[in-house]
Protein backbone atom coordinates (compact mmCIF):
# COMPACT_ATOMS: atom_id res chain seq x y z
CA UNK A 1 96.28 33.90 57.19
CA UNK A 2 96.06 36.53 59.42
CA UNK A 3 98.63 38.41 57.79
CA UNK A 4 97.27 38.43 54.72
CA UNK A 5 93.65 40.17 56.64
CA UNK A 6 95.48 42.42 58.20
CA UNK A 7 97.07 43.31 54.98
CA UNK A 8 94.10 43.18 52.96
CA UNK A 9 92.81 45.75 55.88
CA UNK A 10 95.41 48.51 55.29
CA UNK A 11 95.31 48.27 51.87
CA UNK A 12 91.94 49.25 51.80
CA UNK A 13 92.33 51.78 54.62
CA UNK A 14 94.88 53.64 52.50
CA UNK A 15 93.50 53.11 49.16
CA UNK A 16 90.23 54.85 50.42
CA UNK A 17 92.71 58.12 50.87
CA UNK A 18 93.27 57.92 47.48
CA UNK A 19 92.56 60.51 44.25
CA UNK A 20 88.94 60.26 42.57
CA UNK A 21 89.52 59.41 38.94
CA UNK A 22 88.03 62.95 37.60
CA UNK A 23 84.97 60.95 35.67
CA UNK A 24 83.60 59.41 39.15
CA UNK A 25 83.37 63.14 41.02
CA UNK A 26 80.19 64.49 41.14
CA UNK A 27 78.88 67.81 40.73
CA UNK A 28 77.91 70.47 42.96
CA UNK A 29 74.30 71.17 42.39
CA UNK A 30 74.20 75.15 41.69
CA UNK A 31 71.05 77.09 40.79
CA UNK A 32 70.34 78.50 37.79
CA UNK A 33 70.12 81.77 39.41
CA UNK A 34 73.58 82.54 39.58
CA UNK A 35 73.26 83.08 35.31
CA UNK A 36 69.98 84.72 35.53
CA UNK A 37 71.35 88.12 34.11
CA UNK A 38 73.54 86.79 31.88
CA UNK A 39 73.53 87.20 28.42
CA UNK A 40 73.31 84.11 26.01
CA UNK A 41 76.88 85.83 24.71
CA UNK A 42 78.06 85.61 28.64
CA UNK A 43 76.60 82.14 28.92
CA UNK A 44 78.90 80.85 25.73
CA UNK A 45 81.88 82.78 27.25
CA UNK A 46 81.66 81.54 30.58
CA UNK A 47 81.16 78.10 29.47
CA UNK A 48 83.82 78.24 26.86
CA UNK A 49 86.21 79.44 30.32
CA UNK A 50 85.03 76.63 32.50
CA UNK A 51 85.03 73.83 30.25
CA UNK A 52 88.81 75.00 29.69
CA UNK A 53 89.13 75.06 33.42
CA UNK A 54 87.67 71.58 34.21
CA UNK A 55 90.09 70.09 31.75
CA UNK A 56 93.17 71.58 33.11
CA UNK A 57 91.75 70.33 36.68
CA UNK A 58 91.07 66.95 35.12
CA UNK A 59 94.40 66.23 33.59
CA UNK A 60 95.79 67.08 37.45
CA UNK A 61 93.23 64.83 38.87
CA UNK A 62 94.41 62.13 36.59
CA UNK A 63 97.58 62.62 37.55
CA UNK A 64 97.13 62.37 41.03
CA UNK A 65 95.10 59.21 40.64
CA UNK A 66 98.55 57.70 38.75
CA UNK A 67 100.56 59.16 41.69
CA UNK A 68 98.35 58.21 44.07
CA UNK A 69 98.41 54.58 43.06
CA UNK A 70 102.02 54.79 42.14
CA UNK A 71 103.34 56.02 45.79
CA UNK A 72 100.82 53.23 47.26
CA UNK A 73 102.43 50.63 45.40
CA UNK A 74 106.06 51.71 46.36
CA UNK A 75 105.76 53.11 50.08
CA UNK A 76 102.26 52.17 50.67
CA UNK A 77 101.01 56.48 51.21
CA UNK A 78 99.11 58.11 48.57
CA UNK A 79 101.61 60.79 47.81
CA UNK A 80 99.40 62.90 45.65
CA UNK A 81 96.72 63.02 47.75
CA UNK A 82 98.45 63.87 51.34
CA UNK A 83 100.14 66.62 49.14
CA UNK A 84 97.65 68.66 48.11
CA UNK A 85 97.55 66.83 44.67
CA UNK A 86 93.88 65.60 44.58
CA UNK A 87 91.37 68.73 42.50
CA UNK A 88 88.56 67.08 43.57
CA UNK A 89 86.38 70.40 45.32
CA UNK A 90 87.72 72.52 42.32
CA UNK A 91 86.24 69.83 39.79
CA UNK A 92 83.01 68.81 41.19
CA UNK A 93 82.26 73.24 41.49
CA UNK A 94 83.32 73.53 38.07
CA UNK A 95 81.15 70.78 36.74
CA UNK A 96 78.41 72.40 38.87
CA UNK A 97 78.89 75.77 37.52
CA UNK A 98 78.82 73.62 33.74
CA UNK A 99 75.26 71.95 34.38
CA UNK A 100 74.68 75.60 35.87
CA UNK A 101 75.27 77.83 32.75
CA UNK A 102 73.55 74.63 30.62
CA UNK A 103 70.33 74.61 32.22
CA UNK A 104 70.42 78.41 32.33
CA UNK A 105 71.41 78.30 27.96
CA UNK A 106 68.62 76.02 27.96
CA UNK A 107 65.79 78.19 29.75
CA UNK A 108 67.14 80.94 27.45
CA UNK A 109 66.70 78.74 24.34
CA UNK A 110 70.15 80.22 23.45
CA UNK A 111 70.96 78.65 20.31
C-alpha cells in the first residue's frame, strides 16, 4: 500500500512538469494601446500574422503534450518539456496580442 502512495506521489510530481494542452493556456492581458496607431488595414494584417503564428505554436504545443505524456509513460521524465519543447510563454503572448488587436478592431468599429 505504501508503494502504490508513493507511486501515486511521483506520478503527480512529474506529471505537474508536464506540457499545457495549447487550449488550457491563458492569455497575457495586453492593452489596447499597443494598436492605438494602427490602421484598421494594420489591424487585419497583424492579426492575419498572429493567428498564423499561434497555430504553428499550437501544433508544437500539442506535440509536446503527446511527448510529454509519451516519455512519462516509458521513462517516467517529460521529455518535451525538460527540452525546451513546451511554447507555452510564446502562446499565451500571442493570444494576448490576438484579444489585443480585437478589442483595438473593435474600438475602431473596423469592419
Amino acid at each position: 500500500m505504501k508503494r502504490i502512495i508513493v507511486a501515486s506521489g511521483i506520478a503527480l510530481v512529474v506529471m505537474s512538469g508536464c506540457a499545457t494542452p495549447p487550449d488550457r493556456i491563458a492569455a497575457i492581458d495586453l492593452p489596447t494601446s499597443v494598436y492605438a496607431n494602427e490602421t484598421c488595414a494594420g489591424l487585419a494584417a497583424e492579426r492575419s500574422t498572429t493567428t498564423a503564428k499561434l497555430a504553428v505554436l499550437e501544433k508544437k504545443q500539442n506535440k509536446a503534450v503527446m511527448d510529454d505524456a509519451a516519455g512519462v509513460f516509458l521513462i517516467g521524465l517529460p521529455v518535451s518539456s525538460m527540452t525546451g519543447g513546451d511554447q507555452e510563454v510564446q502562446i499565451a503572448a500571442e493570444k494576448g496580442k490576438l484579444q489585443a488587436i480585437d478589442r483595438s478592431i473593435a474600438e475602431k468599429q473596423c469592419s
